[in-house]
C-alpha atoms as a PDB file:
ATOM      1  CA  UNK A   1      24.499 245.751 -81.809  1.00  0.00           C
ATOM      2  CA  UNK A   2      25.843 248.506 -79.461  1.00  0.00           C
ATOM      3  CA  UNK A   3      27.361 250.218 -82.399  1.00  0.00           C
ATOM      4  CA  UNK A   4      24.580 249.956 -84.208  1.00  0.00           C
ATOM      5  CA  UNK A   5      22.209 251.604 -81.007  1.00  0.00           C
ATOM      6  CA  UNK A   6      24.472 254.136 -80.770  1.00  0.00           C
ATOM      7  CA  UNK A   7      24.113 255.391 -83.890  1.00  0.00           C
ATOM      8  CA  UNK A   8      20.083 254.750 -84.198  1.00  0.00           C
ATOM      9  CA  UNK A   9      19.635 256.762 -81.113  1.00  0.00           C
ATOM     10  CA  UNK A  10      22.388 259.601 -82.485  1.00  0.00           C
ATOM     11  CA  UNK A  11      20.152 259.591 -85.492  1.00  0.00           C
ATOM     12  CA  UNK A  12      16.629 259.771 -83.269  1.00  0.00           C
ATOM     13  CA  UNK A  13      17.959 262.615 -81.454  1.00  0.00           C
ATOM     14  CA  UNK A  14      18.668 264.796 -84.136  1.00  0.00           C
ATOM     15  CA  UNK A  15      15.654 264.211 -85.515  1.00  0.00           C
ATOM     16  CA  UNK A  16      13.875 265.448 -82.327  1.00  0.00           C
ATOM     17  CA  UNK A  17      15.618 268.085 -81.790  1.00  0.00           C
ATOM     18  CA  UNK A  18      15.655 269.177 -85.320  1.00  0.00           C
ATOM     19  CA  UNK A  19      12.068 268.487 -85.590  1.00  0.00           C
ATOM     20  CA  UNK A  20      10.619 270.884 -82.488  1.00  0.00           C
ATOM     21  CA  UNK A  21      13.285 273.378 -83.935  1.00  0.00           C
ATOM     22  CA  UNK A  22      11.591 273.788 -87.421  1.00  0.00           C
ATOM     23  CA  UNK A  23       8.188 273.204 -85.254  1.00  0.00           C
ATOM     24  CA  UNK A  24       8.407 276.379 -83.365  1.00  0.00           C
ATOM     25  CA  UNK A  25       9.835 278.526 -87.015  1.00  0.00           C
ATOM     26  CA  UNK A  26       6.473 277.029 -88.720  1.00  0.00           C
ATOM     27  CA  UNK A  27       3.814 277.707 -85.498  1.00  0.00           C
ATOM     28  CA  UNK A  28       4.960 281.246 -85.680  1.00  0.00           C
ATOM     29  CA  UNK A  29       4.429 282.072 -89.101  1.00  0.00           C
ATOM     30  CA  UNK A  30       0.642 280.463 -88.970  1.00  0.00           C
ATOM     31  CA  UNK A  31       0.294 282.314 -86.091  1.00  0.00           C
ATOM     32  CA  UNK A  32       0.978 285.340 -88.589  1.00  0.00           C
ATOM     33  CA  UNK A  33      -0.509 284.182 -91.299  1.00  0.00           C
ATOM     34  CA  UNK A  34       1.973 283.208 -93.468  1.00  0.00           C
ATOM     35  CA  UNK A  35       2.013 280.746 -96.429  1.00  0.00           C
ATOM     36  CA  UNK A  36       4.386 277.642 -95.681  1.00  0.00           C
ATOM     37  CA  UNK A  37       5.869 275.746 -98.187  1.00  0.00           C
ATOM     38  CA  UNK A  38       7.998 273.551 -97.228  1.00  0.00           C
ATOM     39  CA  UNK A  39       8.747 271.652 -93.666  1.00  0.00           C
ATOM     40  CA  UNK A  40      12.175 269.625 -94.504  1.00  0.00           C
ATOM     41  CA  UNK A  41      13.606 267.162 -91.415  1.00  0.00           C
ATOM     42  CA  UNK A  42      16.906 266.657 -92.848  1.00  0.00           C
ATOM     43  CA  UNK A  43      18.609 267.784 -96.123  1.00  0.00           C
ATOM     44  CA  UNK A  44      19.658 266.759 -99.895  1.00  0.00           C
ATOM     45  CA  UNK A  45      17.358 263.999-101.408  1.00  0.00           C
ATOM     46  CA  UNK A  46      13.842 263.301-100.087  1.00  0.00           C
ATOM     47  CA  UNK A  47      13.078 260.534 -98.698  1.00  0.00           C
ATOM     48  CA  UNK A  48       9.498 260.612 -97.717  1.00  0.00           C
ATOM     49  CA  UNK A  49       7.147 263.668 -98.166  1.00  0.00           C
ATOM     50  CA  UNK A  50       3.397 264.363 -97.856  1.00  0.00           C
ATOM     51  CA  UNK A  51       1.230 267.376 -98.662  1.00  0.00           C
ATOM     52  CA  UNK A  52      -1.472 268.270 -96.555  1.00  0.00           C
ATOM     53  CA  UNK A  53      -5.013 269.681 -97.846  1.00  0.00           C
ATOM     54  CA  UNK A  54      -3.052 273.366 -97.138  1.00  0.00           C
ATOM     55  CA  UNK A  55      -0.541 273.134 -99.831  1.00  0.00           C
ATOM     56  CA  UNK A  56       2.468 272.463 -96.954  1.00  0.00           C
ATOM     57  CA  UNK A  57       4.866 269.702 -98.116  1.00  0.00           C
ATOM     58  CA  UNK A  58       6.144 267.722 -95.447  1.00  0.00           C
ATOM     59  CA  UNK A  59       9.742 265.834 -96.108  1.00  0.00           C
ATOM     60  CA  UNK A  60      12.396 263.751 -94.266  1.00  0.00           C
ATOM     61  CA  UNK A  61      15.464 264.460 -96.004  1.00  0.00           C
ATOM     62  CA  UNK A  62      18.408 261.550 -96.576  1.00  0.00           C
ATOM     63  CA  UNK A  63      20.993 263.326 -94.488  1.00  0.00           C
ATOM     64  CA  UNK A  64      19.252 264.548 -91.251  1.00  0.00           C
ATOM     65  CA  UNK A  65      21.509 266.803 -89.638  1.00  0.00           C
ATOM     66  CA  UNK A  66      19.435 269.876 -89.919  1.00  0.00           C
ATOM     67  CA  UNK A  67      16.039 271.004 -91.471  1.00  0.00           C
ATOM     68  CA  UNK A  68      14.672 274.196 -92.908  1.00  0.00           C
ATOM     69  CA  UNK A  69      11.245 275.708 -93.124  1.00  0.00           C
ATOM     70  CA  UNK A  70      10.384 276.929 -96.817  1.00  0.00           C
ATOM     71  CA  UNK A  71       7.925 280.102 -96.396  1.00  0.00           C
ATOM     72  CA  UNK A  72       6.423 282.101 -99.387  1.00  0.00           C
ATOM     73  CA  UNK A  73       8.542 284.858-100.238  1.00  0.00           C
ATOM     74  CA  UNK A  74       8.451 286.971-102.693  1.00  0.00           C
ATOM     75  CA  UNK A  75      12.044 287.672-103.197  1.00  0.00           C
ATOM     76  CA  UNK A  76      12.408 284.375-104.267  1.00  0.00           C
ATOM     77  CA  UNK A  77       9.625 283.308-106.632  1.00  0.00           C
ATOM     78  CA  UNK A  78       6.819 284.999-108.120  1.00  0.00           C
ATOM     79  CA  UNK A  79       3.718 285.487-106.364  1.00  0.00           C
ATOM     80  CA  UNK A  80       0.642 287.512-107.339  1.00  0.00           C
ATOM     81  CA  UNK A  81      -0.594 290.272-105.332  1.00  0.00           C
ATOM     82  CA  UNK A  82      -3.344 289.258-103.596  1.00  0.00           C
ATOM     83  CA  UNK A  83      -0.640 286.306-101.806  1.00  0.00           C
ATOM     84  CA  UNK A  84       1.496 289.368-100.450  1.00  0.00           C
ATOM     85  CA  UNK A  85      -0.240 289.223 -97.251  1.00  0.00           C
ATOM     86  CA  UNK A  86       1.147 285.719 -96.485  1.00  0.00           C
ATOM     87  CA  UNK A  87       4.738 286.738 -97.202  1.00  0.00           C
ATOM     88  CA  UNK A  88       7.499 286.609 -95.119  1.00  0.00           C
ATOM     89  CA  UNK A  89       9.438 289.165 -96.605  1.00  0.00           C
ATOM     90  CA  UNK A  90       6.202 291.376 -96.828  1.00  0.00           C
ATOM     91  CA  UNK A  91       4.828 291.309 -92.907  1.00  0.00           C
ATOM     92  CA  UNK A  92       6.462 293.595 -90.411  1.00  0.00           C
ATOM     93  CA  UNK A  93      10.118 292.991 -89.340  1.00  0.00           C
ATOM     94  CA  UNK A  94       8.967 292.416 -85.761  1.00  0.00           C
ATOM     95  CA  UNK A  95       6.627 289.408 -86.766  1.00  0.00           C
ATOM     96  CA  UNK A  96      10.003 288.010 -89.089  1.00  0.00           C
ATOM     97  CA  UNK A  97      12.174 288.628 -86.261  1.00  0.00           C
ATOM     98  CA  UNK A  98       9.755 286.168 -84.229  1.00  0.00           C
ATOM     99  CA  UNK A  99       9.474 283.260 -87.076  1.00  0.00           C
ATOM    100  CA  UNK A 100      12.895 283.726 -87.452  1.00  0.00           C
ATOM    101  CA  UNK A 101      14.122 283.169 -83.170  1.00  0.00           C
ATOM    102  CA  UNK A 102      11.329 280.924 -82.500  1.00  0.00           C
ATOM    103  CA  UNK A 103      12.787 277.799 -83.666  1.00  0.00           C
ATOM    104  CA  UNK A 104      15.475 278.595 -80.968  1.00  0.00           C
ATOM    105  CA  UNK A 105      13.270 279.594 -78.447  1.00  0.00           C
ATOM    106  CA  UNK A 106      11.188 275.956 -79.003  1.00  0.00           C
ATOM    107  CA  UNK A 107      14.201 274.129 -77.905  1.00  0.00           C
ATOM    108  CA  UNK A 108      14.604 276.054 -75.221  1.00  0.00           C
ATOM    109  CA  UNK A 109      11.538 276.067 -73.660  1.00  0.00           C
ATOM    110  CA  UNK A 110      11.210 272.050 -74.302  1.00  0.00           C
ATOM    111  CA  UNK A 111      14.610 271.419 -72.688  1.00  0.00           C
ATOM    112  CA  UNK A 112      13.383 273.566 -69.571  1.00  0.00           C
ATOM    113  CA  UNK A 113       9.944 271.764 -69.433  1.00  0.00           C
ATOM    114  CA  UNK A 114      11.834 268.344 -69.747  1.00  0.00           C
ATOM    115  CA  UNK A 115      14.353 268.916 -66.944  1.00  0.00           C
ATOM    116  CA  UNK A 116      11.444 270.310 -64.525  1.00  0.00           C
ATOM    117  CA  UNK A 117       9.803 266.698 -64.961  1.00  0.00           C
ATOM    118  CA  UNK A 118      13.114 265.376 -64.295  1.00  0.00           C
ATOM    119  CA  UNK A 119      13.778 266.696 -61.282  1.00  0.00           C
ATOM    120  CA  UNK A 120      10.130 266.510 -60.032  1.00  0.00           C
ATOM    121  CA  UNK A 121       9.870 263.194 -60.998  1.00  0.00           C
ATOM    122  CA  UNK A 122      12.363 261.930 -58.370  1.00  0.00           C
ATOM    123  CA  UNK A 123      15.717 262.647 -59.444  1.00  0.00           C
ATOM    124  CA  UNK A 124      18.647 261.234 -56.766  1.00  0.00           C
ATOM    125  CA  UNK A 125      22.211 261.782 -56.602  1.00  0.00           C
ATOM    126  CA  UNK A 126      23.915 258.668 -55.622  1.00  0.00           C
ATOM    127  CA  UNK A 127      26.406 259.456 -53.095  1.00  0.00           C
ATOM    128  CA  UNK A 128      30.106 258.123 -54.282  1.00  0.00           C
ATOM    129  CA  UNK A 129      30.885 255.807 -51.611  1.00  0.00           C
ATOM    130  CA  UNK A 130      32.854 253.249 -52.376  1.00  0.00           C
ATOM    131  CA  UNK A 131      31.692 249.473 -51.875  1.00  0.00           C
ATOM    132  CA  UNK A 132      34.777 247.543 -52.026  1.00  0.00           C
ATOM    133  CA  UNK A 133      38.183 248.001 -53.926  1.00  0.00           C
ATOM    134  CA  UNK A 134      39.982 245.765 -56.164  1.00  0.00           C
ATOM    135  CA  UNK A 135      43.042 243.651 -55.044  1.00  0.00           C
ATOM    136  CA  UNK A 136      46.767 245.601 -56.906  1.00  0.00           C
ATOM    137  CA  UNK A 137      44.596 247.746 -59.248  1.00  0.00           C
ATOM    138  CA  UNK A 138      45.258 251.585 -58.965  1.00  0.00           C
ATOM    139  CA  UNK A 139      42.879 252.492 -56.457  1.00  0.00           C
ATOM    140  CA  UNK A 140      44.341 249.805 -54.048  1.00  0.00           C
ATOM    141  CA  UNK A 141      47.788 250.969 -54.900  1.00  0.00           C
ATOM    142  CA  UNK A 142      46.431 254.770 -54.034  1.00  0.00           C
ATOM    143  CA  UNK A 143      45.152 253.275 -51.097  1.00  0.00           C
ATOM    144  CA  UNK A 144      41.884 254.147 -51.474  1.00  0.00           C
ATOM    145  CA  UNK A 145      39.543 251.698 -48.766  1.00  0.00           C
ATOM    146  CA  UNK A 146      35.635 250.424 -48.886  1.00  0.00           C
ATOM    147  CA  UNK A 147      34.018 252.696 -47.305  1.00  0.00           C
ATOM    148  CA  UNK A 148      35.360 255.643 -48.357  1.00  0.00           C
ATOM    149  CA  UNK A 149      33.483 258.727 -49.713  1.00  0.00           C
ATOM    150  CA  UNK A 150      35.036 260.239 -52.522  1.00  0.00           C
ATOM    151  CA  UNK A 151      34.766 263.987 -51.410  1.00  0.00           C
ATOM    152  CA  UNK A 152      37.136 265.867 -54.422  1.00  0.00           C
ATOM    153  CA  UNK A 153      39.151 264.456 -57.205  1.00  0.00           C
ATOM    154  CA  UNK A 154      41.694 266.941 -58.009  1.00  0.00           C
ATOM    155  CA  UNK A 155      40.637 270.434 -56.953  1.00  0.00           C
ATOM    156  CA  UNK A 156      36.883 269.438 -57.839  1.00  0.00           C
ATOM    157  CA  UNK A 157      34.440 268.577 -55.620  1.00  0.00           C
ATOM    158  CA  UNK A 158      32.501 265.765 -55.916  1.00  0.00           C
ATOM    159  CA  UNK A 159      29.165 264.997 -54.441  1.00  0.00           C
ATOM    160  CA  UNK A 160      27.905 262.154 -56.941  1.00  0.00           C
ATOM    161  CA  UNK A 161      29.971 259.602 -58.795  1.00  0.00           C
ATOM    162  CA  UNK A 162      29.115 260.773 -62.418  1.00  0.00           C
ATOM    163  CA  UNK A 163      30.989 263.952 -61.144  1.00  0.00           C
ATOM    164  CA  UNK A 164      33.928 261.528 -60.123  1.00  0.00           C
ATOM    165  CA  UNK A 165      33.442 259.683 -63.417  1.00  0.00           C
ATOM    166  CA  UNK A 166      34.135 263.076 -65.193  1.00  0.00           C
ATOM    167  CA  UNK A 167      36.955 264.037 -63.210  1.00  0.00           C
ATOM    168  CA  UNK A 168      38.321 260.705 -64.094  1.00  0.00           C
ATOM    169  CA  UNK A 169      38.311 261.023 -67.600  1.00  0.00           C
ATOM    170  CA  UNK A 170      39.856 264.526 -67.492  1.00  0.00           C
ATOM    171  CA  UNK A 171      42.798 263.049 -65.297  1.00  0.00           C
ATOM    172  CA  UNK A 172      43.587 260.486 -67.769  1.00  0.00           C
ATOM    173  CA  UNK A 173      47.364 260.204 -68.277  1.00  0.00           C
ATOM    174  CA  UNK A 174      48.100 261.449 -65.385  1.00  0.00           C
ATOM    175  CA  UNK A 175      50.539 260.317 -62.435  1.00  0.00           C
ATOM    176  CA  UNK A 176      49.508 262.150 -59.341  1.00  0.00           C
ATOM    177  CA  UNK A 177      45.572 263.010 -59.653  1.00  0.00           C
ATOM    178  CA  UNK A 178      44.748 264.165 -56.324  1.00  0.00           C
ATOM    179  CA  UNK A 179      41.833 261.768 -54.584  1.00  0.00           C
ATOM    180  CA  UNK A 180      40.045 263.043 -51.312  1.00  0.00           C
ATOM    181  CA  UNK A 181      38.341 260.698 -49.259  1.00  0.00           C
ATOM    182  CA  UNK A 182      35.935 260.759 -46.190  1.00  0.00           C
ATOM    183  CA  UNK A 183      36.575 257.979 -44.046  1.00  0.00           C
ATOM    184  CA  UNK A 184      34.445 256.485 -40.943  1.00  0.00           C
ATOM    185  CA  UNK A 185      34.468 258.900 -38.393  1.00  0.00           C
ATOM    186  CA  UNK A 186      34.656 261.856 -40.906  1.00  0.00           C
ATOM    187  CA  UNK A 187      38.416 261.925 -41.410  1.00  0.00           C
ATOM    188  CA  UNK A 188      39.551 263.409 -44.832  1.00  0.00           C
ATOM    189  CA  UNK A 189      42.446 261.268 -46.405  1.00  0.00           C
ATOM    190  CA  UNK A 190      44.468 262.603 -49.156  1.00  0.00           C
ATOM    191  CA  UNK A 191      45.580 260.010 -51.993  1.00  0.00           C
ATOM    192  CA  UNK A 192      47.251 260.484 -55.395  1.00  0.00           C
ATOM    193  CA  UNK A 193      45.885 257.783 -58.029  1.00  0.00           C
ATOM    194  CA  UNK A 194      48.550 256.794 -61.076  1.00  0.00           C
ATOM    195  CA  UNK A 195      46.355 256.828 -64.258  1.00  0.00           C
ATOM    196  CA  UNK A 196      49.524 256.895 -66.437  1.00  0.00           C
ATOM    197  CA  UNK A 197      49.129 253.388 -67.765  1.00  0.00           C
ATOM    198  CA  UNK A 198      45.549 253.036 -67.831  1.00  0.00           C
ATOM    199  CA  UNK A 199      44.288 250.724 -70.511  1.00  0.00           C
ATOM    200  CA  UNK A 200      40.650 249.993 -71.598  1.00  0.00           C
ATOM    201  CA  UNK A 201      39.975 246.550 -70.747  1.00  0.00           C
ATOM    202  CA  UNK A 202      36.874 244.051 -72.122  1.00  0.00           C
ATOM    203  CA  UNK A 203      36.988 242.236 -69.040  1.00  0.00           C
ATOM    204  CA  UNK A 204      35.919 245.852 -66.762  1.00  0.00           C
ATOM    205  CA  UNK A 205      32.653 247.467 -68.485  1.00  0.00           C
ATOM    206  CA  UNK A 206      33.043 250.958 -66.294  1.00  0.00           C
ATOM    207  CA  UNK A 207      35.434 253.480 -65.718  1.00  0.00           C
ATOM    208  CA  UNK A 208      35.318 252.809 -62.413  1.00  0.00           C
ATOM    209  CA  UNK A 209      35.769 249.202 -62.127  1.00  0.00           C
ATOM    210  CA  UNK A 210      38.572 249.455 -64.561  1.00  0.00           C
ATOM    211  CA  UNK A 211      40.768 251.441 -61.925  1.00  0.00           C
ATOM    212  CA  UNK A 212      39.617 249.171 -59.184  1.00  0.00           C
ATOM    213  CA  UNK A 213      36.629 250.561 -57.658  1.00  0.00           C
ATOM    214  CA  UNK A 214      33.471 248.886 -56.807  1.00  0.00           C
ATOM    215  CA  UNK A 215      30.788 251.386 -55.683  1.00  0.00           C
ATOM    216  CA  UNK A 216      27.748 251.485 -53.904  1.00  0.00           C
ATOM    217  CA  UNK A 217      24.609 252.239 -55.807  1.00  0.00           C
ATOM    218  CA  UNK A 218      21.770 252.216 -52.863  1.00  0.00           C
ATOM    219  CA  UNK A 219      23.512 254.847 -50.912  1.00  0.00           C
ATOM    220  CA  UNK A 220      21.726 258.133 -51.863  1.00  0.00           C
ATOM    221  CA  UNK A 221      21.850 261.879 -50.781  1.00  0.00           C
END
């Protein structure tokens, strides 16, 4: 079931993405008048298409890991004169030069609208401070305490515990990563946590409680 979520919302993604991409290439050329063909989610083998009352043929390809927006061209199939003026190839190299970035330039500007809701919706950092620590694992061992703030793990400091969780993952295999710790009363305490013979295990589900650590989640900057 998790395998199969994983891959369904893999799948989604790309087909957002992919979608607004080949959005913002096919709003710019009706915004300059040119003839689309084709809107394609995906490529190789159709899977479903439509064709609106303007002659614009929309498809969701079998393998969606791109898409492409078919425009008329007439380097590439006949058309009669009176179509030149919704070309591609015929309008002026500014106006291709916009078709051509705007698919870009929709992902950007929907990635920057989607992180200002983010952040203005609330967003919190929970502070890494750890609840209570797990009897002979490796965070006991490094003699890490409850109550502790994780302030830096190696030379990285850390000021949330997804950045701990990263600097985790990139100390895997290693014997001496560097923990620093703010204690009660504001004393720093320097540790060195052995993640030499770290195994996954079904019985933790987190990176964290896997090396022993049981954090707080209510404590927030």
């Amino acid at each position: 079931m998790t395998f199969a979520l994983a891959v369904f919302s893999i799948v989604f993604s790309l087909f957002v993405v992919v979608g607004i991409h080949e959005l913002g290439h096919a709003l710019a050329a009706r915004l300059f008048n040119v003839k689309i063909r084709r809107i394609s989610i995906g490529f190789g083998k159709p899977i479903l298409s439509y064709t609106n009352k303007q002659g614009t043929e929309w498809v969701w390809s079998l393998w969606p890991l791109g898409g492409y927006v078919k425009l008329l061209n007439s380097r590439v199939e006949t058309v009669t004169k009176p179509q030149f003026i919704h070309c591609f190839d015929k309008v002026a190299i500014w106006k291709r030069v916009v078709i051509l970035c705007s698919g870009a330039l929709a992902n950007v500007m929907v990635a920057f609208i989607a992180l200002q809701f983010y952040f203005f919706s609330g967003y919190q950092v929970i502070t890494p401070v750890v609840k209570s620590v797990i009897a002979k694992s490796p965070a006991a061992i490094a003699g890490i305490k409850a109550g502790d703030q994780i302030v830096a793990v190696g030379d990285i400091q850390t000021n949330a515990w997804r950045d701990v969780g990263m600097q985790l993952i990139k100390g895997m295999g290693k014997r001496d990563l560097v923990i620093e710790a703010k204690a009660t009363g504001n004393n720093v305490t320097t540790s060195q946590l052995d993640l030499s013979t770290w195994q996954y295990s079904q019985q933790h589900h987190d990176l964290l409680s896997s090396i022993g650590i049981v954090p707080h989640t209510s404590t927030r900057l």
